[in-house]
Protein backbone atom coordinates (compact mmCIF):
# COMPACT_ATOMS: atom_id res chain seq x y z
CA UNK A 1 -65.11 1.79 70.98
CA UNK A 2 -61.30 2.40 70.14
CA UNK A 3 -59.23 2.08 73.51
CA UNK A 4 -57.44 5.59 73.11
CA UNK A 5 -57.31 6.76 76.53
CA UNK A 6 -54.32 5.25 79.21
CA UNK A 7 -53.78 5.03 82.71
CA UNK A 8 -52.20 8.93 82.91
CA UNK A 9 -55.22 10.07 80.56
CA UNK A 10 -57.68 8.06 83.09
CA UNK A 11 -56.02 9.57 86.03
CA UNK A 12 -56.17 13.32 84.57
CA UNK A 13 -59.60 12.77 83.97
CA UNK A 14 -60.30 11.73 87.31
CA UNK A 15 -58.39 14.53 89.34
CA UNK A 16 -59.85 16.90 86.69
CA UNK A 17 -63.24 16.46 87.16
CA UNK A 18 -63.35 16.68 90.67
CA UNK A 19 -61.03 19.61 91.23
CA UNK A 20 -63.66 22.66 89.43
CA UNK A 21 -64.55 25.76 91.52
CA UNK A 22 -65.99 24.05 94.85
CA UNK A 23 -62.32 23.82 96.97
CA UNK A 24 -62.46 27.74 96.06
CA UNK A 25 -65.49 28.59 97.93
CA UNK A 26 -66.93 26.15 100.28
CA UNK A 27 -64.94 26.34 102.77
CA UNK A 28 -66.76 29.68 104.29
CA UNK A 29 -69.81 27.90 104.63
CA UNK A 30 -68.00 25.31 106.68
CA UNK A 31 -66.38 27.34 108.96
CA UNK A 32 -69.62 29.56 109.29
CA UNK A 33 -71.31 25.53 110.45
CA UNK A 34 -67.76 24.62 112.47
CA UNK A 35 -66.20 27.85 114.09
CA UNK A 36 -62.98 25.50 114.35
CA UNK A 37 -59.40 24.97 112.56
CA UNK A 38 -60.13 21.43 114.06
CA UNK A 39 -63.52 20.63 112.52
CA UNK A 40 -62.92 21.67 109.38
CA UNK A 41 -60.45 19.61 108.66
CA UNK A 42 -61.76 16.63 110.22
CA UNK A 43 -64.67 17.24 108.36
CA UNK A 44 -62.26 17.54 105.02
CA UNK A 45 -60.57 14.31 106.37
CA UNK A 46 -63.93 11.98 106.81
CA UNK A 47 -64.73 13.58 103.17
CA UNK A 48 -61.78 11.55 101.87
CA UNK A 49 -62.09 8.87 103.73
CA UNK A 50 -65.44 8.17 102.22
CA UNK A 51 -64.07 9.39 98.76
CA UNK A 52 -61.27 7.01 98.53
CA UNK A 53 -63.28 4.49 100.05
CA UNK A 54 -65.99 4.66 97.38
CA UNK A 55 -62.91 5.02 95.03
CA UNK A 56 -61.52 1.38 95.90
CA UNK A 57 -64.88 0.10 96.28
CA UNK A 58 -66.05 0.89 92.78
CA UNK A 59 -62.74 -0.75 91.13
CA UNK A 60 -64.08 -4.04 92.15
CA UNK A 61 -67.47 -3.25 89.61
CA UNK A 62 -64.89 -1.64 86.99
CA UNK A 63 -63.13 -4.68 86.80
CA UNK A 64 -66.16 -6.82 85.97
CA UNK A 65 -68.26 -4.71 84.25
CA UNK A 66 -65.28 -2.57 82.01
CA UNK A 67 -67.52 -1.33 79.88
CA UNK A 68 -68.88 2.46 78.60
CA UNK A 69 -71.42 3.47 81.11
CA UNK A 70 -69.87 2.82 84.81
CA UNK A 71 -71.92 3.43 87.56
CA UNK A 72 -75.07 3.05 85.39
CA UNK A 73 -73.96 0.12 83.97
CA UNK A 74 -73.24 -1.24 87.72
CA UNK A 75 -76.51 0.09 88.91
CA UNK A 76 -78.57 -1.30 86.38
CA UNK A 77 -76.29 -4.87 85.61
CA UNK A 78 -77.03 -5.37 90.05
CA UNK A 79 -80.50 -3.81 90.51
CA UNK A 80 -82.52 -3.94 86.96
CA UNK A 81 -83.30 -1.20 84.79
CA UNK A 82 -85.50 0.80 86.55
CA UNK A 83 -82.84 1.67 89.22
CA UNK A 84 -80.38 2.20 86.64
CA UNK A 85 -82.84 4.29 84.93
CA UNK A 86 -83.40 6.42 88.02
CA UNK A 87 -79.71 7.12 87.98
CA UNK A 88 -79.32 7.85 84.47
CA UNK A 89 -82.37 10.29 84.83
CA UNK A 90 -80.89 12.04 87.82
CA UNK A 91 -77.33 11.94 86.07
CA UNK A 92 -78.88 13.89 82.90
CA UNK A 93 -82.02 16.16 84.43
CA UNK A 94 -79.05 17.66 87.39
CA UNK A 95 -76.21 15.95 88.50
CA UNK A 96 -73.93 15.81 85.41
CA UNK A 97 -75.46 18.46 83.87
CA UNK A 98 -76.33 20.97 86.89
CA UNK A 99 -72.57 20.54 87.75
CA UNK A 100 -71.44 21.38 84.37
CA UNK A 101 -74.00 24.50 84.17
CA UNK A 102 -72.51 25.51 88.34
CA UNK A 103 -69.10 24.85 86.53
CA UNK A 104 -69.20 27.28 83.58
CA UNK A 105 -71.01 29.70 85.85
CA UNK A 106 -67.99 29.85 88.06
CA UNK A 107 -66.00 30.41 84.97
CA UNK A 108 -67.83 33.11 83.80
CA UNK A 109 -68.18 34.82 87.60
CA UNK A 110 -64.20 34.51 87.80
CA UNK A 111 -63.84 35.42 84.29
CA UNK A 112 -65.94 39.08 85.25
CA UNK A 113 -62.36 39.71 87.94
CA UNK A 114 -60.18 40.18 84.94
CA UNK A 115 -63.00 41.37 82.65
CA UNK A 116 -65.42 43.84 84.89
CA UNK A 117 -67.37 45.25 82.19
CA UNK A 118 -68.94 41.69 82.72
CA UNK A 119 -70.35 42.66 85.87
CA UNK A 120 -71.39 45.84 84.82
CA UNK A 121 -73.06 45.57 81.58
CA UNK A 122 -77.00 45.86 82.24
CA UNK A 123 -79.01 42.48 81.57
CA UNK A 124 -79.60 41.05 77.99
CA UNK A 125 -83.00 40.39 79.34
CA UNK A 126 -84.94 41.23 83.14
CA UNK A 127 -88.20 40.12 83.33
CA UNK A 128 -88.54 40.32 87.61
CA UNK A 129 -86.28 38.13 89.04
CA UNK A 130 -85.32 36.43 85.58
CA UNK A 131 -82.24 38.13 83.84
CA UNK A 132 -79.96 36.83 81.26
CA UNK A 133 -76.64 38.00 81.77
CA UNK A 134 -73.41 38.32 79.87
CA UNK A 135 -72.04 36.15 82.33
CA UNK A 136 -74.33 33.20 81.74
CA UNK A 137 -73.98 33.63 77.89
CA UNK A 138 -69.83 33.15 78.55
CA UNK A 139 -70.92 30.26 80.21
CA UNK A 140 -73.10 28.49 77.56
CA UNK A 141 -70.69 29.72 75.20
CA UNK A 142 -67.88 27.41 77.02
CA UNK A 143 -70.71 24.57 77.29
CA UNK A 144 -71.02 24.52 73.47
CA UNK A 145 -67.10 24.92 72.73
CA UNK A 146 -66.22 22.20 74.75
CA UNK A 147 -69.12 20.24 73.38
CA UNK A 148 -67.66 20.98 69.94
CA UNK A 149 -64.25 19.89 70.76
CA UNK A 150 -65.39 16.69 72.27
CA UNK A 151 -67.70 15.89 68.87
CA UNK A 152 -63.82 16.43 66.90
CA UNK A 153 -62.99 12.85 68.91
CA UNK A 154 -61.10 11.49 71.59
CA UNK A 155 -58.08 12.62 70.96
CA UNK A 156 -58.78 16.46 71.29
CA UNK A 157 -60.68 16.10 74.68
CA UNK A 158 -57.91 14.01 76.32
CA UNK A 159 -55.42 16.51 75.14
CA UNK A 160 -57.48 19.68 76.62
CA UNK A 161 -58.14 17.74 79.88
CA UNK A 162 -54.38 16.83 80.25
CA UNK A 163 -53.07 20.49 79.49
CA UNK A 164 -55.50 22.31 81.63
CA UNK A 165 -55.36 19.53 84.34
CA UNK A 166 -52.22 19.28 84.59
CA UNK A 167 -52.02 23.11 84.83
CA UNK A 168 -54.25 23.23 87.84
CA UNK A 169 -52.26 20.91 89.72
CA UNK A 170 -49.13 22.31 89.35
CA UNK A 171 -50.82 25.94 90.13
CA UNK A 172 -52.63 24.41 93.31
CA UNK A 173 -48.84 23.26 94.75
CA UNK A 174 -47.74 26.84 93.97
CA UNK A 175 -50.21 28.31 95.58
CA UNK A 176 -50.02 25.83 98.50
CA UNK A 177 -46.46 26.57 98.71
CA UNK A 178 -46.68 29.95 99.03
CA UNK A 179 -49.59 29.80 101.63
CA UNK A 180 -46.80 28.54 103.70
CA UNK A 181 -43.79 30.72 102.72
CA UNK A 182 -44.75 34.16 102.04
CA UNK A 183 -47.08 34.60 104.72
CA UNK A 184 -46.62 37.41 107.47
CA UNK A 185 -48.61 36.56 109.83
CA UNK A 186 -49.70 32.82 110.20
CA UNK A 187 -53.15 32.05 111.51
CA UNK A 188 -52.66 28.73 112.21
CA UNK A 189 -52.24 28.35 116.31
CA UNK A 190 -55.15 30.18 116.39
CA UNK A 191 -57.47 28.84 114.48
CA UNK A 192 -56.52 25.39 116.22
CA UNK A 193 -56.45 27.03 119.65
CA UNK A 194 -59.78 26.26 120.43
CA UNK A 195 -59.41 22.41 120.20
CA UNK A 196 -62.15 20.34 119.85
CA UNK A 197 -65.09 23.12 121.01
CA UNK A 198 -66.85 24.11 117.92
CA UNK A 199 -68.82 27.26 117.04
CA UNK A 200 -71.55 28.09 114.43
CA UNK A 201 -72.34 32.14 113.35
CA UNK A 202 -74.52 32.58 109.85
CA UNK A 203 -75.16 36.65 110.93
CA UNK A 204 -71.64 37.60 110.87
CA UNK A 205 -72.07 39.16 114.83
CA UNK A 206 -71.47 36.64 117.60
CA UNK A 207 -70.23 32.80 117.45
CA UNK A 208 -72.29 30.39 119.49
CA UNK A 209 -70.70 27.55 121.00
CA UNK A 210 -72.06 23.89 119.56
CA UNK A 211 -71.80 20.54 120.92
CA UNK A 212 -74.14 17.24 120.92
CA UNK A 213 -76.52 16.69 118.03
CA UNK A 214 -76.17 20.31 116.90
CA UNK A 215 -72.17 19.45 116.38
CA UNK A 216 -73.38 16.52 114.43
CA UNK A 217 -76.03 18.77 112.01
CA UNK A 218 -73.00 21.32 111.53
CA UNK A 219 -70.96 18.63 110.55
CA UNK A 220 -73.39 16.90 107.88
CA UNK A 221 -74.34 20.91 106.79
CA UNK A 222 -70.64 21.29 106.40
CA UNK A 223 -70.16 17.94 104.60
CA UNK A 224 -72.16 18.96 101.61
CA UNK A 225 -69.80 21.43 100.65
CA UNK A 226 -67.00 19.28 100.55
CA UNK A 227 -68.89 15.77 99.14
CA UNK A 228 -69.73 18.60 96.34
CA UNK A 229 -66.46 19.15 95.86
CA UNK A 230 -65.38 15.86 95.93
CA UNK A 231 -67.61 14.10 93.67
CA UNK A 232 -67.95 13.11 89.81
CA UNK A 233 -64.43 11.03 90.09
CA UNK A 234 -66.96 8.03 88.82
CA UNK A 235 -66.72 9.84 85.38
CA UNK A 236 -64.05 7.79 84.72
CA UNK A 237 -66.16 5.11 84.66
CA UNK A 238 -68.22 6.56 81.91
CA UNK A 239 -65.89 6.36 79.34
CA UNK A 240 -64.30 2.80 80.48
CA UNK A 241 -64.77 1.47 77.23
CA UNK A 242 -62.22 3.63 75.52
CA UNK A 243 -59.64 2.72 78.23
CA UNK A 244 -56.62 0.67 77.46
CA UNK A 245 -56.52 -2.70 79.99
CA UNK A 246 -60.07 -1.28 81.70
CA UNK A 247 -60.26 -4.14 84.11
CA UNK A 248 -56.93 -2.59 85.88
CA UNK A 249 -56.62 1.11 84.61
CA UNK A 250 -59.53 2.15 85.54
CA UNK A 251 -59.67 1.13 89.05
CA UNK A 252 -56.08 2.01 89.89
CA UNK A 253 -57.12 5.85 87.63
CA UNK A 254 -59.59 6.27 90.63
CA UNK A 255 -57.13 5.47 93.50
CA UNK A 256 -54.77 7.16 92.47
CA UNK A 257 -56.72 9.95 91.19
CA UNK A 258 -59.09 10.05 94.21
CA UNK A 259 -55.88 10.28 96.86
CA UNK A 260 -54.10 12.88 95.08
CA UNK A 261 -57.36 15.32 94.68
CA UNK A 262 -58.03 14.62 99.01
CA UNK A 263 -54.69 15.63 99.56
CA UNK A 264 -54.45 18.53 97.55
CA UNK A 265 -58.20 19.77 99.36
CA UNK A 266 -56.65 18.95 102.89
CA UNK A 267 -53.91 21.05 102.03
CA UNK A 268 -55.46 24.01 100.29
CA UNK A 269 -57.84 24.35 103.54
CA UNK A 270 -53.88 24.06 106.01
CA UNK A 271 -53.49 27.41 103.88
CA UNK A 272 -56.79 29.10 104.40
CA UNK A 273 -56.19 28.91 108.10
CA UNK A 274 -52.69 29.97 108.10
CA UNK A 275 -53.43 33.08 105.62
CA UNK A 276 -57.02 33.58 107.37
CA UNK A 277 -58.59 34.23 110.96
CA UNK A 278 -61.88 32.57 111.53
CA UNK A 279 -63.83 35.62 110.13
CA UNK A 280 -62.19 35.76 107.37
CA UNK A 281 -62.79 32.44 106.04
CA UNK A 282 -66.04 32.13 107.02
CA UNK A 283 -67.01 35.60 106.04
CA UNK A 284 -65.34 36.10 102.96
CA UNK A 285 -66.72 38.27 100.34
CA UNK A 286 -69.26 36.29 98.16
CA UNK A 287 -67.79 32.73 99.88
CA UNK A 288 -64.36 33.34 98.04
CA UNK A 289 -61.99 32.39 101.06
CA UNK A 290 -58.93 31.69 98.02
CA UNK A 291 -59.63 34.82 96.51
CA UNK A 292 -59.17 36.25 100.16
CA UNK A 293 -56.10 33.82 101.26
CA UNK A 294 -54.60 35.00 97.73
CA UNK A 295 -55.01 38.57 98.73
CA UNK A 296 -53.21 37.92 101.89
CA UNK A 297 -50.32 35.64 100.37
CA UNK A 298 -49.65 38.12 97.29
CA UNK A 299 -51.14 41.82 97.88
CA UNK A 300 -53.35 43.31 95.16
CA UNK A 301 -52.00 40.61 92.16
CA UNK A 302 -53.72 37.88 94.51
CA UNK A 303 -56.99 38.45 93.16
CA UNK A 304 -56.26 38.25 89.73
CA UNK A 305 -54.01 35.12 90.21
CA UNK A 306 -56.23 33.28 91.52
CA UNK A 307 -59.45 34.37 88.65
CA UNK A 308 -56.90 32.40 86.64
CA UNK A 309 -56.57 29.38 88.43
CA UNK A 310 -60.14 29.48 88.83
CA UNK A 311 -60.60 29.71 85.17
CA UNK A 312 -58.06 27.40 84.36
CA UNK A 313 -59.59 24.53 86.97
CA UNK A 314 -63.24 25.37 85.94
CA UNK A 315 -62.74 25.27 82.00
CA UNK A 316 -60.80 21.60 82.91
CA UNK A 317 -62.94 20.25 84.70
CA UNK A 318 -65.78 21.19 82.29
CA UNK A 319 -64.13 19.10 80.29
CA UNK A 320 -64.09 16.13 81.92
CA UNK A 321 -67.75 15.75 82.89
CA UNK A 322 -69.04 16.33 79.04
CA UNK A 323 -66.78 14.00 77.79
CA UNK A 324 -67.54 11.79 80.13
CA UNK A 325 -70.89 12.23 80.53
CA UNK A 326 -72.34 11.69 76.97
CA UNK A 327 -71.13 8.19 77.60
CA UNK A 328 -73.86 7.20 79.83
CA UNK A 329 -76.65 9.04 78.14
CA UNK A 330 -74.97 6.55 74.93
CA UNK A 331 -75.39 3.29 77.11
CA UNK A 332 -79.21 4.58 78.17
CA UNK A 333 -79.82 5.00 74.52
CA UNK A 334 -78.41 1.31 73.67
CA UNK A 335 -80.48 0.08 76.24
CA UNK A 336 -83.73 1.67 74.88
CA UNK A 337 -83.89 4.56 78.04
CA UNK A 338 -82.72 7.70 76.64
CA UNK A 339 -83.69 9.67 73.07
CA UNK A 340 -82.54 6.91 70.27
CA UNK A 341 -80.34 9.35 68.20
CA UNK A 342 -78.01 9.18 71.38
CA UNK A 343 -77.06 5.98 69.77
CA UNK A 344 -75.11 6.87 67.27
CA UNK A 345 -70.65 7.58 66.84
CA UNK A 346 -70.30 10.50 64.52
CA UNK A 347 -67.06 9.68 61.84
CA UNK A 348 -64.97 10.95 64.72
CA UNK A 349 -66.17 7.58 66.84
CA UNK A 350 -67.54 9.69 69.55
CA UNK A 351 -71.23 9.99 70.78
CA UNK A 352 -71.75 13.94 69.52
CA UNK A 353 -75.88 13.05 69.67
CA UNK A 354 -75.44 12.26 73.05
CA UNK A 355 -73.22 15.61 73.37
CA UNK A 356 -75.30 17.81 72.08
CA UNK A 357 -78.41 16.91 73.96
CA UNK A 358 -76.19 17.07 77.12
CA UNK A 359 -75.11 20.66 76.33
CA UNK A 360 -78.45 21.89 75.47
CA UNK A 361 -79.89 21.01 78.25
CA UNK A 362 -76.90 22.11 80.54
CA UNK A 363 -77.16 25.37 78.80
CA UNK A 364 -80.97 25.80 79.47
CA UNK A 365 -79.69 25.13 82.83
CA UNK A 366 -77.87 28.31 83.17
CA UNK A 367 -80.54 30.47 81.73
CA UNK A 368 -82.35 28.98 84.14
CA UNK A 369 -79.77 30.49 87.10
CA UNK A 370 -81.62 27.58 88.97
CA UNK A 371 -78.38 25.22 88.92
CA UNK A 372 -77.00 26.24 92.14
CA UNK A 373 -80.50 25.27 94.29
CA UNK A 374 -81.00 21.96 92.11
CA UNK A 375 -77.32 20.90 92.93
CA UNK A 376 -77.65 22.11 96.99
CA UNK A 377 -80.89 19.38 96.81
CA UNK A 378 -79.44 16.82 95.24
CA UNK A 379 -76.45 16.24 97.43
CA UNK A 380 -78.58 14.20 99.21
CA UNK A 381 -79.21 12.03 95.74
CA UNK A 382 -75.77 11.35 95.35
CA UNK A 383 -74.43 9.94 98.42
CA UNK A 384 -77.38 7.84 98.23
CA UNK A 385 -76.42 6.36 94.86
CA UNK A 386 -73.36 6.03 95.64
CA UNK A 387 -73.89 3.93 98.86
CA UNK A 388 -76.48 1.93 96.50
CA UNK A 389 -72.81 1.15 94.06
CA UNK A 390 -71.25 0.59 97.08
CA UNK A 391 -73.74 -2.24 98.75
CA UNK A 392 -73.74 -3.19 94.90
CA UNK A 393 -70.19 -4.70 96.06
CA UNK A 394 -71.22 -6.41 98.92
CA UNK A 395 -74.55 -7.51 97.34
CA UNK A 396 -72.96 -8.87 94.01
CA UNK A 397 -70.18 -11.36 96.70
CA UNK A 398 -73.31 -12.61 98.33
CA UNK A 399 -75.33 -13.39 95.18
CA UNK A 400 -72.95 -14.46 92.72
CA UNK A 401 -69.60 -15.44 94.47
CA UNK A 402 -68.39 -16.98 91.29
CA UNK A 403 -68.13 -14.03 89.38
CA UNK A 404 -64.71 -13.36 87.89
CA UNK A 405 -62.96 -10.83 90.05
CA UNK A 406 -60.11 -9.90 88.24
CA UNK A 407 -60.28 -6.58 91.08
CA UNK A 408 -61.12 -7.48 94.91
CA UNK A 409 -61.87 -4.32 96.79
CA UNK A 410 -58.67 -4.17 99.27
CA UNK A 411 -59.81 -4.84 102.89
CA UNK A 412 -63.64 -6.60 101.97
CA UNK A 413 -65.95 -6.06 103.70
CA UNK A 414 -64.47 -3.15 105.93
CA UNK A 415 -63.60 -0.97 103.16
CA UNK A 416 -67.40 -0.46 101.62
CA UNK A 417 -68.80 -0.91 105.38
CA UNK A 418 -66.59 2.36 106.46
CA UNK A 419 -68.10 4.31 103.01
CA UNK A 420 -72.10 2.97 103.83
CA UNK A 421 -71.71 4.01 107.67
CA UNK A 422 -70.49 7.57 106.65
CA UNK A 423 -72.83 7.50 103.98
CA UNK A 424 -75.90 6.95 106.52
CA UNK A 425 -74.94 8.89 109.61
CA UNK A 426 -74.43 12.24 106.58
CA UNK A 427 -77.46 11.14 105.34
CA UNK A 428 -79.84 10.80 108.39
CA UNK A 429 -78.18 14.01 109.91
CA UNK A 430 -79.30 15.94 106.90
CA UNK A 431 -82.59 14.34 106.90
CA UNK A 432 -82.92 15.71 110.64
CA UNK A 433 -81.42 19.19 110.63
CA UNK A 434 -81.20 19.92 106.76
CA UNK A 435 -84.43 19.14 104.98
CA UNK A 436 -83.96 21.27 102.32
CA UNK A 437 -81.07 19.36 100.79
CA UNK A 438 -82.91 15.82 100.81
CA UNK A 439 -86.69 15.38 99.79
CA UNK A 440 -86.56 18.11 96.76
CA UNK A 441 -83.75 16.61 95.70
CA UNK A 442 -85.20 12.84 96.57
CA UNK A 443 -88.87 14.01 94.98
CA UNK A 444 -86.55 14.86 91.42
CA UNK A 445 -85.48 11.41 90.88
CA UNK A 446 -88.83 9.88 91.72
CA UNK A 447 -90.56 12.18 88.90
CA UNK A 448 -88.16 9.26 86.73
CA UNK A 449 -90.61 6.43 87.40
CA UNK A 450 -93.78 7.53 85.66
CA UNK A 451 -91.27 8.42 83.21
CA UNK A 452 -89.64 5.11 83.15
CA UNK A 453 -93.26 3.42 82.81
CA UNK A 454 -94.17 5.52 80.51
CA UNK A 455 -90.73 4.60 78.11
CA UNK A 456 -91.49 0.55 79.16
CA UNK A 457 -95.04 0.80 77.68
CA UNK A 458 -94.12 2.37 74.54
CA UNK A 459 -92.03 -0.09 74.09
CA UNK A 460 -94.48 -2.79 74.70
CA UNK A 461 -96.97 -1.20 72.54
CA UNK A 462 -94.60 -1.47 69.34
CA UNK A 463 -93.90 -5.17 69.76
C-alpha cells in the first residue's frame, strides 16, 4: 500500500473517530447512575486513564507489527487465527459497523433540529414496531456517500477527515469557552457540594443516596457511556500500512490523539455542570445534556448551534471508522477469513470491495433500528478485547523477548497492568449488576466459532 497518510493525518484520524455523538449525550445517563459533580468526573477521569493507557500500550504492537490490519493483526500474529477471527467477526457483525450505523443515526436525529419536517413526515414503511423512517434513509444515504468517497482513494478521505475534524475541535474549544464565559448563573459549587456522597434516580422523582457495592455498579453502569465514547482510537491501526514511518507515527498518532480527545471530554462535562443543575443533566430531554447546556450558554440559537456541531462531529467521525475499517475486513480476506473479493485495490489503491460490504451491512443495520441495543451489549466485548491486546504486550515480552522493539510501552509493566485492572474490576462489576450489557453481547462473538470451523473446513476440503 502507498504510505499517503502522516503523523497530522494519523492524529486527525484518531481524535476523529472517537469524538462522534457519544460526549453529546451520555453524560445524563451518568449522572442519573452518580447524582455527583464528583463522580462523574472521576468516572470521566479513570475513562482516560484506561484510554491513554491502552493508547501507549498498543504502540508497542504498532511498532512491530506496522502493518494494515492493527489490532487484528496483533490479535491474531499473538493468539492464532481463531482469536483474531473472533475479533474480526465482532469488528464487522457490530462494533465497527453498529458504531457507524449509531453514528449516522445521530446525524440524521440532529439533522431533523434544523430540518423538522424530518420528524414529522409519517413512516416510509410501519409494519408494528418496524418503521423505516426518513431519518434512517439520511443516514444510509451518508453511509453510502462516505463509502463512495473513500472508494475515490486515500487522498479524498484524509482530506474530509482533516476538514471536518479539525472543525469539531476548534467548535468543541468554542463551545467550552463559552460554557465558562457567558454563563449567568454557574452550577458548579453545587454540583460539587455534595463531595464524595453519590446518588442514583432513573424515575426523575427522588435521588437515593449510594455507597458500597451499589457505588461500584453505578460506576461500571456509568463507565459504559463514556468507554463508548472513548473507543475506536485503534482505527488508526487499521490503516497502518498507508502510514509514513508506521513503526513511530502511529504510536505517537494514538498518544497524542488519545490525550487530546480525554481532555477535551473532561472539559466538555466542567461545562455541563457549570451551565446545568443535577436535574438538568441527568434529565435532559431525550439524553441531550449539550443541546440543554447550549440552550443555557446561548438562548434559543443554542439548539441549533449545537445540531451543527453534532452534524459536523458525526459526519467526521463517520469517516474515520469506514476508512479505517475496510482495512481489516482486507487483512481477513488476505488471510482466507472474510468474503475473497475483499481482497482486491480498486485503480484508486483502496479496498472499495471491502467498503462496500462494510456499508451494506452498516446500512441494513439502521433499517434494522437495532444498532443502539447491539452496541449497549457489546461494550462488554470490547474492553475485553482490548485487555486481550493489552496482555498481548505483556505476553509477547515473556515469550519472545528478542523481538525487535523499535517502541517499548513507557513505564512496562505498570502501564498495561493499570489498563487490565480497570479493565477487570469494569468488567466483573457489569457482570454483577449489569447483565444485560455482557453475555448478549459475549454470546454474539461466540456465534463466530462454528463460523470459523465452518470457513477452516472449506478450506480443507479444497486442498
Amino acid at each position: 500500500m502507498q504510505k499517503k497518510l502522516k503523523l497530522w493525518d494519523a492524529v486527525m484520524l484518531v481524535m476523529g473517530s472517537m469524538i462522534g455523538s457519544g460526549i453529546f449525550i451520555v453524560s445524563a445517563d451518568m449522572m442519573r447512575n452518580l447524582g455527583s459533580g464528583y463522580w462523574l468526573i472521576i468516572v470521566w477521569l479513570i475513562t482516560a486513564v484506561m484510554t491513554v493507557a491502552a493508547a501507549i500500550s498498543y504502540g508497542e504492537l504498532s511498532a512491530i507489527f506496522p502493518k494494515a490490519g492493527g489490532q487484528y493483526t496483533y490479535i491474531t500474529e499473538i493468539f492464532g487465527k481463531k482469536m483474531g477471527f473472533l475479533y474480526g467477526w465482532g469488528l464487522f457483525t457490530v462494533i465497527q459497523t453498529g458504531t457507524i450505523a449509531a453514528v449516522a443515526m445521530a446525524f440524521g436525529k440532529f439533522t431533523a433540529y434544523l430540518v423538522p419536517t424530518l420528524n414529522d413526515a409519517a413512516p416510509i414503511v410501519q409494519n408494528g414496531d418496524f418503521q423505516i423512517t426518513w431519518i434512517q434513509i439520511l443516514a444510509i444515504g451518508i453511509i453510502l456517500l462516505l463509502t463512495y468517497i473513500n472508494t475515490r482513494g486515500v487522498q479524498s478521505g484524509k482530506l474530509l477527515q482533516n476538514v471536518f475534524t479539525g472543525s469539531k475541535i476548534i467548535a468543541l474549544l468554542g463551545l467550552i469557552a463559552a460554557g465558562f464565559i457567558l454563563i449567568d448563573v454557574s452550577h458548579l459549587a453545587e454540583n460539587f457540594s455534595l463531595g464524595t456522597q453519590a446518588f442514583q434516580n432513573f424515575d426523575q422523582i427522588n435521588w437515593q443516596p449510594i455507597d458500597g457495592m451499589t457505588l461500584m455498579g453505578g460506576i461500571a453502569a456509568a463507565m459504559v457511556g463514556s468507554v463508548f465514547s472513548s473507543v475506536a482510537w485503534e482505527s488508526v491501526t487499521f490503516v497502518s500500512g498507508e502510514i509514513e514511518n508506521p513503526k513511530k507515527n502511529v504510536v505517537k498518532a494514538m498518544i497524542i490523539g488519545t490525550s487530546a480527545v480525554m481532555i477535551l471530554y473532561v472539559l466538555v462535562n466542567y461545562v455541563y455542570l457549570n451551565a446545568l443543575d443535577r436535574d438538568g443533566i441527568a434529565f435532559a430531554a431525550n439524553d441531550r445534556v449539550a443541546v440543554a447546556a447550549s440552550q443555557s450558554i446561548f438562548g434559543n440559537a443554542g439548539t441549533i448551534i449545537i445540531a451543527v456541531l453534532v452534524m459536523v462531529s458525526t459526519f467526521g467521525c463517520n469517516n474515520g471508522l469506514i476508512l479505517a475499517g475496510s482495512r481489516v475486513f482486507q487483512t481477513m480476506a488476505k488471510d482466507g477469513l472474510f468474503f475473497k473479493p475483499a481482497v482486491k485495490n480498486n485503480k484508486n489503491d483502496v479496498p472499495s470491495n471491502a467498503l462496500w460490504m462494510q456499508g451494506v451491512w452498516a446500512s441494513l443495520l439502521c433499517l434494522s433500528g437495532q444498532y443502539g441495543n447491539l452496541l449497549d451489549m457489546i461494550s462488554f466485548v470490547i474492553v475485553l478485547f482490548y485487555m486481550i491486546t493489552v496482555f498481548g504486550v505483556i505476553y509477547l515480552r515473556i515469550k519472545e523477548p528478542q523481538i525487535e522493539r523499535p517502541y517499548k510501552t513507557w513505564l512496562y509493566p505498570i502501564t498495561p497492568i493499570i489498563y487490565l485492572l480497570i479493565g477487570t474490576a469494569f468488567c466483573v462489576l457489569l457482570l454483577i449488576y449489569k447483565q444485560q450489557y455482557t453475555w448478549p453481547g459475549f454470546i454474539l462473538v461466540l456465534i463466530g466459532l462454528p463460523v470459523y470451523y465452518f470457513i477452516n473446513r472449506k478450506k480443507r476440503n479444497s486442498i
